[in-house]
C-alpha atoms as a PDB file:
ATOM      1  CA  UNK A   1      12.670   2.838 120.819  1.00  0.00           C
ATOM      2  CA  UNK A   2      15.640   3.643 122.905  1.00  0.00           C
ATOM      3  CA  UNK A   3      15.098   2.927 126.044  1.00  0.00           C
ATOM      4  CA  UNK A   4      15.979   5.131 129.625  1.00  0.00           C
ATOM      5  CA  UNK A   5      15.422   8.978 128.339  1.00  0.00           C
ATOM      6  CA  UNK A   6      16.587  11.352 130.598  1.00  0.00           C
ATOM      7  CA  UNK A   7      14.879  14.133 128.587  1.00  0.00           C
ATOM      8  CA  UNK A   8      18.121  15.477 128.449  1.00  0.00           C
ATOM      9  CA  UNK A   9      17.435  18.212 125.465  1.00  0.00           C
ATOM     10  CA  UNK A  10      14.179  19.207 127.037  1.00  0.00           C
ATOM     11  CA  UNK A  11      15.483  22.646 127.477  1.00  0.00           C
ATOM     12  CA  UNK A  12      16.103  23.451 123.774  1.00  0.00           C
ATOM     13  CA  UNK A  13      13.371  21.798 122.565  1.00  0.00           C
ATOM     14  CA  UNK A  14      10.495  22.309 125.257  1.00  0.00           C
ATOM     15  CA  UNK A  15       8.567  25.347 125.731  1.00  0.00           C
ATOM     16  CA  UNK A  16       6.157  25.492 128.688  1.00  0.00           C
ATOM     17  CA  UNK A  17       3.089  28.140 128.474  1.00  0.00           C
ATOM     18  CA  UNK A  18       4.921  31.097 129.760  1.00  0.00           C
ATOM     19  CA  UNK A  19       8.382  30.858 127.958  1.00  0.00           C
ATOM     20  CA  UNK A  20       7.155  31.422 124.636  1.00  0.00           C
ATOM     21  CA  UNK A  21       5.633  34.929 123.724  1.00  0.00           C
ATOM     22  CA  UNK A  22       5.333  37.438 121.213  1.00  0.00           C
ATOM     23  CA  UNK A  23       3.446  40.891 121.863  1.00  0.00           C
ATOM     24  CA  UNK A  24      -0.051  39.689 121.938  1.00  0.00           C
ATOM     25  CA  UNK A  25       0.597  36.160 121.383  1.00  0.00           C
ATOM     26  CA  UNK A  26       0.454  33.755 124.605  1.00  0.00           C
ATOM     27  CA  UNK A  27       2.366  30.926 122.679  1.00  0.00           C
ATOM     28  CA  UNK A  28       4.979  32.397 119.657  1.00  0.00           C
ATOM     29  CA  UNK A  29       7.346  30.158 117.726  1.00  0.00           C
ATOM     30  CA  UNK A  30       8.619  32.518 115.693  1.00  0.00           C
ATOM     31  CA  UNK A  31      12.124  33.888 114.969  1.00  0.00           C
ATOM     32  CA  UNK A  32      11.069  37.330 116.941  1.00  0.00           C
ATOM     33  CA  UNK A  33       9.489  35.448 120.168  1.00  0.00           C
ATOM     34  CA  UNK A  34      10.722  35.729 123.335  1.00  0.00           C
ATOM     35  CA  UNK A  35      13.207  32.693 124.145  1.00  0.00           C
ATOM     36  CA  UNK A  36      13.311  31.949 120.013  1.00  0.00           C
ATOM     37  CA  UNK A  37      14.480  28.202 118.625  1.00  0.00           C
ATOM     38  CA  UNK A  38      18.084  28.590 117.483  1.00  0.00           C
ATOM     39  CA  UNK A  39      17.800  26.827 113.817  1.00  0.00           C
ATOM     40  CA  UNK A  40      14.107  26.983 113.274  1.00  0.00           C
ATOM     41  CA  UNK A  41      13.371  27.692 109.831  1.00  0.00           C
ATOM     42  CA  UNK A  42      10.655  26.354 108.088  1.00  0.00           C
ATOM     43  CA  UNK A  43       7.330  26.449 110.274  1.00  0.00           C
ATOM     44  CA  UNK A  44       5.748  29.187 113.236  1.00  0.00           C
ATOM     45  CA  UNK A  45       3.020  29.167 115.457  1.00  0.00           C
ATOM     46  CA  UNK A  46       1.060  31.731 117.146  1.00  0.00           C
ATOM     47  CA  UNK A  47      -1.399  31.005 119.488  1.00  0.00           C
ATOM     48  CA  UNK A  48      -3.850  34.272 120.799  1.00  0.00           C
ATOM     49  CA  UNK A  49      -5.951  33.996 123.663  1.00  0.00           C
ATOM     50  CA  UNK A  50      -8.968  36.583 123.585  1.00  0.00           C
ATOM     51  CA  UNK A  51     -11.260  37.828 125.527  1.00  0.00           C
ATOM     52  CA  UNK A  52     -14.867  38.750 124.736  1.00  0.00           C
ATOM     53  CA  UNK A  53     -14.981  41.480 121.599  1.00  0.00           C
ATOM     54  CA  UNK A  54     -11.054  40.735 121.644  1.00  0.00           C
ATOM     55  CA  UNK A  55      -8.971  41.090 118.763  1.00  0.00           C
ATOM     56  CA  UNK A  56      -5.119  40.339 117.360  1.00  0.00           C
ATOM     57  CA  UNK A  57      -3.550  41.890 114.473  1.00  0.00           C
ATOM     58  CA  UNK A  58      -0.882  40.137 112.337  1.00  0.00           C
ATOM     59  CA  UNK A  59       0.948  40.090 108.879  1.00  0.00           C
ATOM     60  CA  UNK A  60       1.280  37.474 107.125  1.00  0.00           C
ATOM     61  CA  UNK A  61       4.517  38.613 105.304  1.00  0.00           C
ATOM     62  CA  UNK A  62       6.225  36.019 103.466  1.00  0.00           C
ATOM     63  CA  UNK A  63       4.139  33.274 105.078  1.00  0.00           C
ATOM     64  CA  UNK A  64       1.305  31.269 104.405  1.00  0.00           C
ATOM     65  CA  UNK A  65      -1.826  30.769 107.386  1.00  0.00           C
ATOM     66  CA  UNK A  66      -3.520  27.998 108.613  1.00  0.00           C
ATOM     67  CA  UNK A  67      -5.895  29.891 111.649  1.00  0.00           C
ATOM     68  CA  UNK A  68      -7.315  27.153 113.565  1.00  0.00           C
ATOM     69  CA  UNK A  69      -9.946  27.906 116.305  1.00  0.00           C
ATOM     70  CA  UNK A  70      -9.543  25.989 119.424  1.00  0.00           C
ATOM     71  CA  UNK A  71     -11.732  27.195 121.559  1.00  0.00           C
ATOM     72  CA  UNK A  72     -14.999  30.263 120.658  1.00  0.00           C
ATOM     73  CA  UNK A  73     -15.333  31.239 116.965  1.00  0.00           C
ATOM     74  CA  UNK A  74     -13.952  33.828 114.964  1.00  0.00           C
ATOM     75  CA  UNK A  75     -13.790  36.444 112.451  1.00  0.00           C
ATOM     76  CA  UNK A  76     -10.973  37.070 110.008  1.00  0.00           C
ATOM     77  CA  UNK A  77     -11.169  40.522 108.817  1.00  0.00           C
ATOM     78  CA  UNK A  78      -8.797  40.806 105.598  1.00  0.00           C
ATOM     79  CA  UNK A  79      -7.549  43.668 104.169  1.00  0.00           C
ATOM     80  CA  UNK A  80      -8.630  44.040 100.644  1.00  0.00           C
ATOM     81  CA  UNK A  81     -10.938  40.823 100.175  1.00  0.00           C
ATOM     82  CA  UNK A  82     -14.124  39.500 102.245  1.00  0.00           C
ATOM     83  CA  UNK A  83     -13.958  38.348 105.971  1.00  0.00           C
ATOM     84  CA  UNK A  84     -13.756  34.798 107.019  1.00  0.00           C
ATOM     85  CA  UNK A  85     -16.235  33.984 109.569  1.00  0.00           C
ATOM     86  CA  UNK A  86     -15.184  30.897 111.409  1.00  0.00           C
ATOM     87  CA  UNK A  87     -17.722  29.253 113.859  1.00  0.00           C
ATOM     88  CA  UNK A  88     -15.259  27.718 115.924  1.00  0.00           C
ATOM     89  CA  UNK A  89     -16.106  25.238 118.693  1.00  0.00           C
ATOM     90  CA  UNK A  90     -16.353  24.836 122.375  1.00  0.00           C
ATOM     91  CA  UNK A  91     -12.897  23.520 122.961  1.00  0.00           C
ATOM     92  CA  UNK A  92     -10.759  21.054 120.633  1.00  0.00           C
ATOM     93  CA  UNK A  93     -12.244  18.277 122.668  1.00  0.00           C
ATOM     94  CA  UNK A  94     -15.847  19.060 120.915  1.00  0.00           C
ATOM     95  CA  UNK A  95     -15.045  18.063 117.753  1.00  0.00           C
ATOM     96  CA  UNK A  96     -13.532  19.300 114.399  1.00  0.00           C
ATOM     97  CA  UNK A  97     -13.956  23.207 113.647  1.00  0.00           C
ATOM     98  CA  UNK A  98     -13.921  24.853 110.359  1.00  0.00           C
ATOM     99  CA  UNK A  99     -10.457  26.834 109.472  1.00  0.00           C
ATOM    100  CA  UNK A 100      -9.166  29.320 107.096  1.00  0.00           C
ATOM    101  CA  UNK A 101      -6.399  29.904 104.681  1.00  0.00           C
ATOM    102  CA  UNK A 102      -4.475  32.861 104.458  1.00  0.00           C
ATOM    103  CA  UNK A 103      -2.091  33.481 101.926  1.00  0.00           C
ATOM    104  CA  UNK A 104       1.355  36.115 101.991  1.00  0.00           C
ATOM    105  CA  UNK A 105       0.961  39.467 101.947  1.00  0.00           C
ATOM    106  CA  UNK A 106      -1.843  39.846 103.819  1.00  0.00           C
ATOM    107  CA  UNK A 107      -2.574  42.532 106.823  1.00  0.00           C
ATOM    108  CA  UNK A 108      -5.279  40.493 108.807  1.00  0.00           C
ATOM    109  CA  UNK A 109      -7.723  40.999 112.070  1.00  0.00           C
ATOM    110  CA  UNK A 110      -8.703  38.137 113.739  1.00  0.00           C
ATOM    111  CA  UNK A 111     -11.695  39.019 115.989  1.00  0.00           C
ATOM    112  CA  UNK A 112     -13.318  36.953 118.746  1.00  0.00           C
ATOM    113  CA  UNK A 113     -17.082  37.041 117.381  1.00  0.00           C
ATOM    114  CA  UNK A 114     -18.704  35.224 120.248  1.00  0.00           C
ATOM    115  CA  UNK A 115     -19.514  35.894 123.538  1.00  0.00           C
ATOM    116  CA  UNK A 116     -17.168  33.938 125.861  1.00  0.00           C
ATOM    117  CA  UNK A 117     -13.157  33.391 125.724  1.00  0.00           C
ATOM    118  CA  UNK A 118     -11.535  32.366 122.642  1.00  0.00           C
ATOM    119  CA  UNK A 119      -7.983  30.796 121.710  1.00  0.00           C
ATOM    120  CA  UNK A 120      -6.850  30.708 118.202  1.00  0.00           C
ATOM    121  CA  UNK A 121      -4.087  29.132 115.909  1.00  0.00           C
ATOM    122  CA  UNK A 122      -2.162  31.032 113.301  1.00  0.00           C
ATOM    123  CA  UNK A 123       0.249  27.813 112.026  1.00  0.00           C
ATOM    124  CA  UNK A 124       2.707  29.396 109.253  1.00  0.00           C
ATOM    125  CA  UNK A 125       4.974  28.412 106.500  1.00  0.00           C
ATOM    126  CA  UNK A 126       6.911  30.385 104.479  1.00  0.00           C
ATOM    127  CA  UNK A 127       5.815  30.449 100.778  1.00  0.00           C
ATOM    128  CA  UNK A 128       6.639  31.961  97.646  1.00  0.00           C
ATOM    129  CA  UNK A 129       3.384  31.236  95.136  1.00  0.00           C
ATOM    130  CA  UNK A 130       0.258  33.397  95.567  1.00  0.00           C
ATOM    131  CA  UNK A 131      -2.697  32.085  96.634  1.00  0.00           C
ATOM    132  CA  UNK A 132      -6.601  33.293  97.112  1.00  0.00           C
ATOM    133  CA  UNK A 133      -7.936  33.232 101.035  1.00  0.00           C
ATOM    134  CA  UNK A 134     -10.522  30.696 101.526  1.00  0.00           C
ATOM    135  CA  UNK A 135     -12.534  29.114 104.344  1.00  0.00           C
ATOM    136  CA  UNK A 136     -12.244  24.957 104.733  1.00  0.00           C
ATOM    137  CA  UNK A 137     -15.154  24.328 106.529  1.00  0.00           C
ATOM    138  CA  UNK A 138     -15.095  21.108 109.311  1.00  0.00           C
ATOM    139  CA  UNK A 139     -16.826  18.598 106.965  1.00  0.00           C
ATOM    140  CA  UNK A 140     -14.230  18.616 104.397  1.00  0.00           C
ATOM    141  CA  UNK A 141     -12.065  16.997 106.498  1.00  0.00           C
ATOM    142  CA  UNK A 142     -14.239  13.636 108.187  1.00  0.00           C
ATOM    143  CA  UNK A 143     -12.051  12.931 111.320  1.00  0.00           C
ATOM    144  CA  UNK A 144     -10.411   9.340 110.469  1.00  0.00           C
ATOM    145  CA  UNK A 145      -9.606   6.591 112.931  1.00  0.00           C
ATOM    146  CA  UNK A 146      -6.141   5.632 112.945  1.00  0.00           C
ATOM    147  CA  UNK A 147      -4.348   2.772 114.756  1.00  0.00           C
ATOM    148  CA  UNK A 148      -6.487   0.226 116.771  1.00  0.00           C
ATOM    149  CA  UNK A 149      -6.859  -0.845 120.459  1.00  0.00           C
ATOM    150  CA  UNK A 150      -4.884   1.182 123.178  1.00  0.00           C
ATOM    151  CA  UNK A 151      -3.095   2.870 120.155  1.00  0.00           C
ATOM    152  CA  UNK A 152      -6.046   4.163 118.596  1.00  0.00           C
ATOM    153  CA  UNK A 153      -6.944   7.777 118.019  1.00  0.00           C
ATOM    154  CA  UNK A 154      -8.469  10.539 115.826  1.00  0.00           C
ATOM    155  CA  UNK A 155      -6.480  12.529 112.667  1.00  0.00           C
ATOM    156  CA  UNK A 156      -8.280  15.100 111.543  1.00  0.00           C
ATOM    157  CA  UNK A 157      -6.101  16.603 108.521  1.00  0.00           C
ATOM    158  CA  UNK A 158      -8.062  19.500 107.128  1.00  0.00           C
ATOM    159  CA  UNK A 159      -4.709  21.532 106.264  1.00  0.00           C
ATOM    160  CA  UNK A 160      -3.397  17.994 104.138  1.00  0.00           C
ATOM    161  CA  UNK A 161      -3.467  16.809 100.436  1.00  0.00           C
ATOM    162  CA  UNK A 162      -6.220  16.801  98.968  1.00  0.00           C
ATOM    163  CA  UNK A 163      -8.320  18.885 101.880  1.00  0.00           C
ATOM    164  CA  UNK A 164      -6.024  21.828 101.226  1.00  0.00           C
ATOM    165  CA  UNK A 165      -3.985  22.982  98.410  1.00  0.00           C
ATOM    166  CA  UNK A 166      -1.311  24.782  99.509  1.00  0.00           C
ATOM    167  CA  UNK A 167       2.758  25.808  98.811  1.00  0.00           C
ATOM    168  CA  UNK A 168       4.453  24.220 101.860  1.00  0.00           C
ATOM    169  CA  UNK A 169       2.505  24.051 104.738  1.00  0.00           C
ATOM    170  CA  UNK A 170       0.765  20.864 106.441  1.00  0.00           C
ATOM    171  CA  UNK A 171      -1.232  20.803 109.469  1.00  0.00           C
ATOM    172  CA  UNK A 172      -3.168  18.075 110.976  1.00  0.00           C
ATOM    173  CA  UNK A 173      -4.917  17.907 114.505  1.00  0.00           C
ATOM    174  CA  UNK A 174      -4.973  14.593 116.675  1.00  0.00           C
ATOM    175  CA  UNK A 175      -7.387  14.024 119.605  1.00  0.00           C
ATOM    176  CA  UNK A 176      -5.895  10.789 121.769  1.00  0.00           C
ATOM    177  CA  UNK A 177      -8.174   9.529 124.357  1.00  0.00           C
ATOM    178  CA  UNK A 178      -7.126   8.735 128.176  1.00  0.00           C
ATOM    179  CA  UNK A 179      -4.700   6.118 128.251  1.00  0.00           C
ATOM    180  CA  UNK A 180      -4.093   5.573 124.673  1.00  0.00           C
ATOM    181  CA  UNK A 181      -0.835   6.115 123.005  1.00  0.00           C
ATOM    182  CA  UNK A 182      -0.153   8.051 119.146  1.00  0.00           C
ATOM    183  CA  UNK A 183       2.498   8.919 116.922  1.00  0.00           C
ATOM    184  CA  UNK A 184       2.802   5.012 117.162  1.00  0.00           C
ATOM    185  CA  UNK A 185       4.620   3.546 116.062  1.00  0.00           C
ATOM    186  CA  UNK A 186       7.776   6.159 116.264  1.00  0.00           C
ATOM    187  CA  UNK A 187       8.096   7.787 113.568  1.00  0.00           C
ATOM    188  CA  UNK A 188      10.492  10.259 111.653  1.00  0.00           C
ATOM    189  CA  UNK A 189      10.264  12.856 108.639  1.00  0.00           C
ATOM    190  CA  UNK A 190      14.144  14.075 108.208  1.00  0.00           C
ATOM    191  CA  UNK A 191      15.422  12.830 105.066  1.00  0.00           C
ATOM    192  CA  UNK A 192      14.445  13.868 101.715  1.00  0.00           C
ATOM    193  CA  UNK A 193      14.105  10.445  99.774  1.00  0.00           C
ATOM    194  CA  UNK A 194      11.234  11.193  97.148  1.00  0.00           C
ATOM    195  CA  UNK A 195       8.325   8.512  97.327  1.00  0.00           C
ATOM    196  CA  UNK A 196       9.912   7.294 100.744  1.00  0.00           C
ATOM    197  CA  UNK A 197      10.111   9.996 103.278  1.00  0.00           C
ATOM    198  CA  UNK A 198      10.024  13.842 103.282  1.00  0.00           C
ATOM    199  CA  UNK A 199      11.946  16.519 105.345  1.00  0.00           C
ATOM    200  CA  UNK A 200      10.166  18.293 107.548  1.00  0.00           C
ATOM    201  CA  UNK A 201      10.372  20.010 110.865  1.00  0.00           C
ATOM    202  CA  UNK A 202       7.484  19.576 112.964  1.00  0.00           C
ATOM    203  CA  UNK A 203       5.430  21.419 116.140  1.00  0.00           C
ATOM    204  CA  UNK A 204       3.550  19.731 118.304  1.00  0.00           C
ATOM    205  CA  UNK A 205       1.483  22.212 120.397  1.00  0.00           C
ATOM    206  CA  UNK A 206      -0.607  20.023 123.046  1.00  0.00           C
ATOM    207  CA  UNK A 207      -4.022  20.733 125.227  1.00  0.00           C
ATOM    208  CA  UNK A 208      -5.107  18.332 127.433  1.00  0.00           C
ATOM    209  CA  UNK A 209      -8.760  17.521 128.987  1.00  0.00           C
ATOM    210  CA  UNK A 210      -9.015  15.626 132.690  1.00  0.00           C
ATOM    211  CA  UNK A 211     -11.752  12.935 132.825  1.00  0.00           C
ATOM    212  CA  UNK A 212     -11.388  12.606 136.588  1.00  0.00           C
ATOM    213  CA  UNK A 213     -14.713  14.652 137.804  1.00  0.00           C
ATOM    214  CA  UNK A 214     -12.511  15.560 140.948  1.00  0.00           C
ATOM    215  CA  UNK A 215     -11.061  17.511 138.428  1.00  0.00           C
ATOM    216  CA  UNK A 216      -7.237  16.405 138.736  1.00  0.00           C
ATOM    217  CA  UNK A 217      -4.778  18.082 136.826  1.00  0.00           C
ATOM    218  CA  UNK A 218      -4.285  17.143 133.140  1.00  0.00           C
ATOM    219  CA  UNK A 219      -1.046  15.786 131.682  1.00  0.00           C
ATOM    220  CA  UNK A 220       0.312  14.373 128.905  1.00  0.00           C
ATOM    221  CA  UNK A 221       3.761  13.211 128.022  1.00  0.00           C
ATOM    222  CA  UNK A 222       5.663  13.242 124.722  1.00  0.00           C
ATOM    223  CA  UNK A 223       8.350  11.476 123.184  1.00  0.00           C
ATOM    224  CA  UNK A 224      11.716  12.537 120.564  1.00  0.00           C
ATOM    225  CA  UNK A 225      15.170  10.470 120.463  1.00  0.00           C
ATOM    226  CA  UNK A 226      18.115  10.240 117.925  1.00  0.00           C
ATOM    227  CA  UNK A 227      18.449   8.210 114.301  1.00  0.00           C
ATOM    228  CA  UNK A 228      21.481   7.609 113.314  1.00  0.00           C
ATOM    229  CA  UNK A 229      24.606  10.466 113.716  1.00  0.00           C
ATOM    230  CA  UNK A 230      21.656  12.912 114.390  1.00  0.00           C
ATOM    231  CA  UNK A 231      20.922  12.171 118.494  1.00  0.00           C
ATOM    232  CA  UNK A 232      17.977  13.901 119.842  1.00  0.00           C
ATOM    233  CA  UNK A 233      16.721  13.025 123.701  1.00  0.00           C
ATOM    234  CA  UNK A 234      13.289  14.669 124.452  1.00  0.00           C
ATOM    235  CA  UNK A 235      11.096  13.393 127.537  1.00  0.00           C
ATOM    236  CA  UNK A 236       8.390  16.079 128.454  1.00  0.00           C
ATOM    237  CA  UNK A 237       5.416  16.592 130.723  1.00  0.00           C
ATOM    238  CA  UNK A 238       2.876  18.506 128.915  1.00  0.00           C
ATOM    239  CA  UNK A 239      -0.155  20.198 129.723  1.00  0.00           C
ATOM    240  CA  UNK A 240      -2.441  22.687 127.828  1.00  0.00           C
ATOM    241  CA  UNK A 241      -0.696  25.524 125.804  1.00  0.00           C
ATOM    242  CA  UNK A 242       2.984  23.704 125.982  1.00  0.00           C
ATOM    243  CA  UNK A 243       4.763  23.179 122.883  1.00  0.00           C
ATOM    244  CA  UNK A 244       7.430  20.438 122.079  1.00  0.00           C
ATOM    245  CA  UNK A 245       9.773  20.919 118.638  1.00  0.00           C
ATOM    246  CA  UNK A 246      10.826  17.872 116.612  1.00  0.00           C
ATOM    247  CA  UNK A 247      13.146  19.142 114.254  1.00  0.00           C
ATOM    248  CA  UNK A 248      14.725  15.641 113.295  1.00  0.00           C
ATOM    249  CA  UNK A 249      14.661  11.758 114.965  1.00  0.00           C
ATOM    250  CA  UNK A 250      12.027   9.363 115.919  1.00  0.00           C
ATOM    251  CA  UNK A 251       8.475  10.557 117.767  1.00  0.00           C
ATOM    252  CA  UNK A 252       6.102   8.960 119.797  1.00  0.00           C
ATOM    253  CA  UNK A 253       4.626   8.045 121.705  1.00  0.00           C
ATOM    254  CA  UNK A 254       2.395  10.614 122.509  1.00  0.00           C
ATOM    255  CA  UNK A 255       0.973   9.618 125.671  1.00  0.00           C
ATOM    256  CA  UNK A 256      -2.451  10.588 127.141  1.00  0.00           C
ATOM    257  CA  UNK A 257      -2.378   9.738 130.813  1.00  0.00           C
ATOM    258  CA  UNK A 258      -4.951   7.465 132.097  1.00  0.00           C
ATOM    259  CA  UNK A 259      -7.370  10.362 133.478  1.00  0.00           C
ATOM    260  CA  UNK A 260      -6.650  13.122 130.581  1.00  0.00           C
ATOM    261  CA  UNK A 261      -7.555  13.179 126.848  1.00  0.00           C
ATOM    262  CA  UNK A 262      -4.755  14.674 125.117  1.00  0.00           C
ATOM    263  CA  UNK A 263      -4.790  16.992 121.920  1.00  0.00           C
ATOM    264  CA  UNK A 264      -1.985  18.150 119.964  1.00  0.00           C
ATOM    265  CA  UNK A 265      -1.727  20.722 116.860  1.00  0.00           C
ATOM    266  CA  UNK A 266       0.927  19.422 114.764  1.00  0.00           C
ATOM    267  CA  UNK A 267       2.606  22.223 112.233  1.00  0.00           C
ATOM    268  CA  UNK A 268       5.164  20.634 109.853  1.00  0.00           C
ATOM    269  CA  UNK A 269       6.959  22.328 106.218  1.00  0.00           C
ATOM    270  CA  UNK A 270      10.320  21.583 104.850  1.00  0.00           C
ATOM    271  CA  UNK A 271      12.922  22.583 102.048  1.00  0.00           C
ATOM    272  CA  UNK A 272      11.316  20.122  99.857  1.00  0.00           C
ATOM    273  CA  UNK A 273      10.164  21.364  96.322  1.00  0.00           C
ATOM    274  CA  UNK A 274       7.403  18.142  97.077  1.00  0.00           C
ATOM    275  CA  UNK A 275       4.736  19.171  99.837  1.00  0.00           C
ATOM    276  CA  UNK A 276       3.651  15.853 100.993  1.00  0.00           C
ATOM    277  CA  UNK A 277       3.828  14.088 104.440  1.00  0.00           C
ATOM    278  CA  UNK A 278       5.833  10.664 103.894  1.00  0.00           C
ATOM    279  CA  UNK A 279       7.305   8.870 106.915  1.00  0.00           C
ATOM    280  CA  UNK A 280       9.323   6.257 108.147  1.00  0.00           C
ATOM    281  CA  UNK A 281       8.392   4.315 111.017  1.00  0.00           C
ATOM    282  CA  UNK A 282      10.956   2.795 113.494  1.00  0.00           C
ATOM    283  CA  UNK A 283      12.249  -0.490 112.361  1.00  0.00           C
ATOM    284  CA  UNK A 284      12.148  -2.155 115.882  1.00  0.00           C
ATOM    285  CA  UNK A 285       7.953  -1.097 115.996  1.00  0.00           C
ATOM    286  CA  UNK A 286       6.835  -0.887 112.892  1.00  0.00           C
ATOM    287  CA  UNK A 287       5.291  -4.462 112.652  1.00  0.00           C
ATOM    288  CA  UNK A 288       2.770  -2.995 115.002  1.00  0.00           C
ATOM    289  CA  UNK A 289       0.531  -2.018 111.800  1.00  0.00           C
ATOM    290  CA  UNK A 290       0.838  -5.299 110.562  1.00  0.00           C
ATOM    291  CA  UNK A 291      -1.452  -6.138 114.213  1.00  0.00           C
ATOM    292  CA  UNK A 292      -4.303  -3.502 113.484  1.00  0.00           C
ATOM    293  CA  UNK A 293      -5.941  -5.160 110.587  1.00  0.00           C
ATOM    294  CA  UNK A 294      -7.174  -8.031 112.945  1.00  0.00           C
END
């Protein structure tokens, strides 16, 4: 991992809750958002906060939907074929929730159906096959231990082969308890090298948890830097609704401070006819798998 970041591209690749909107939509990655990612192409997200009996309208347009419910429950009203009732769950920190599907060309509703707050996820792709809405409901996807010790967290990768079947869109969710690290070892996803590694841009949208009961603040930090000719120098402070872009180089760690769980939604697609998440970790830390086994 290079060594002394400065964060020094924070600025184009950062966005803080606040910089990043879109009509209705607290968090917007999207080409029409305000403060939009010059050279963005292949993934969005939208993140709604609603209120009791609250509701956001969208279009799925030439895009494919992954709606994730982070916090309440949910119903997707569809134009043209059944709703999708989602039951949600108290906050990502409760455990995995049941998602939905939604293919292109769709007008949808999504409706807060319970009787606090919500916050919900609309990751997108753009696709060109058709596909059938469908509900992928939280025990399709067992969360799965990865790494071991002070590296250890939880994947839970119900928008992934096999779980879902999609064109070009992969989401996964990863809870990382206080002081551990993940995305360890670094990481990267920017060359297309079939059977090796895939290119794909990636989100990372992060919500974190304090396990001080004084209540402290919550923060996270996350990590990006350069491969080769492509440099890349990303050192951020995150907190709940903030968003860091990886759209080439190493990542990780992801750090949760000592007193805060961390939680990031991680959105990734690519030009790639193959839709499959292969990686390549960096040479100088990879042999840290090689240490989990025992």
């Amino acid at each position: 991992m290079t060594s002394g970041g400065t964060g020094a591209d924070n600025a184009r690749w950062v966005r803080h809750l606040g910089s990043l909107d879109d009509g209705e939509f607290r968090v917007a990655v999207t080409p029409t958002a305000n403060n939009p990612v010059e050279g963005w192409k292949h993934t969005t997200l939208r993140v709604a906060w609603l209120g009791e009996g609250g509701h956001v309208e969208h279009e799925t347009a030439d895009e494919e939907i992954v709606v994730v419910p982070l916090a309440g429950s949910v119903t997707i009203e569809i134009e043209g074929d059944d709703a999708i009732v989602l039951d949600g769950r108290a906050s990502v920190f409760d455990g995995p929730s049941d998602t939905a599907y939604l293919p292109r060309q769709r007008r949808v509703t999504v409706r807060n159906n319970g009787t606090g707050p919500a916050r919900v996820a609309l990751c997108g792709a753009r696709a060109t096959t058709d596909r059938e809405p469908r509900r992928i409901a939280a025990d399709e996807a067992a969360p799965e231990a990865r790494g071991a010790g002070n590296a250890s967290r939880e994947v839970r990768a119900f928008g992934l082969p096999p779980v879902l079947d999609a064109d070009a869109i992969l989401v996964c969710e990863v809870i990382t308890p206080a002081g551990n690290w993940s995305s360890w070892p670094p990481h990267k996803h920017d060359e297309d090298r079939p059977g090796v590694e895939s290119e794909l841009e990636e989100i990372y949208y992060f919500e974190t948890r304090s396990t001080d009961p004084r209540g402290t603040e919550p923060v996270g930090y996350q990590r990006v830097y350069g491969s080769g000719e492509r440099p890349i120098d990303v050192l951020a402070e995150v907190r709940t609704g903030d968003v860091v872009l990886v759209p080439h180089g190493w990542h990780g760690p992801a750090m949760a401070a000592p007193d805060a769980d961390l939680y990031y939604l991680n959105v990734m697609a690519g030009p790639g006819s193959e839709r499959a998440w292969l990686i390549t970790d960096d040479p100088a830390h990879a042999w840290v798998r090689e240490t989990w086994s025992s």
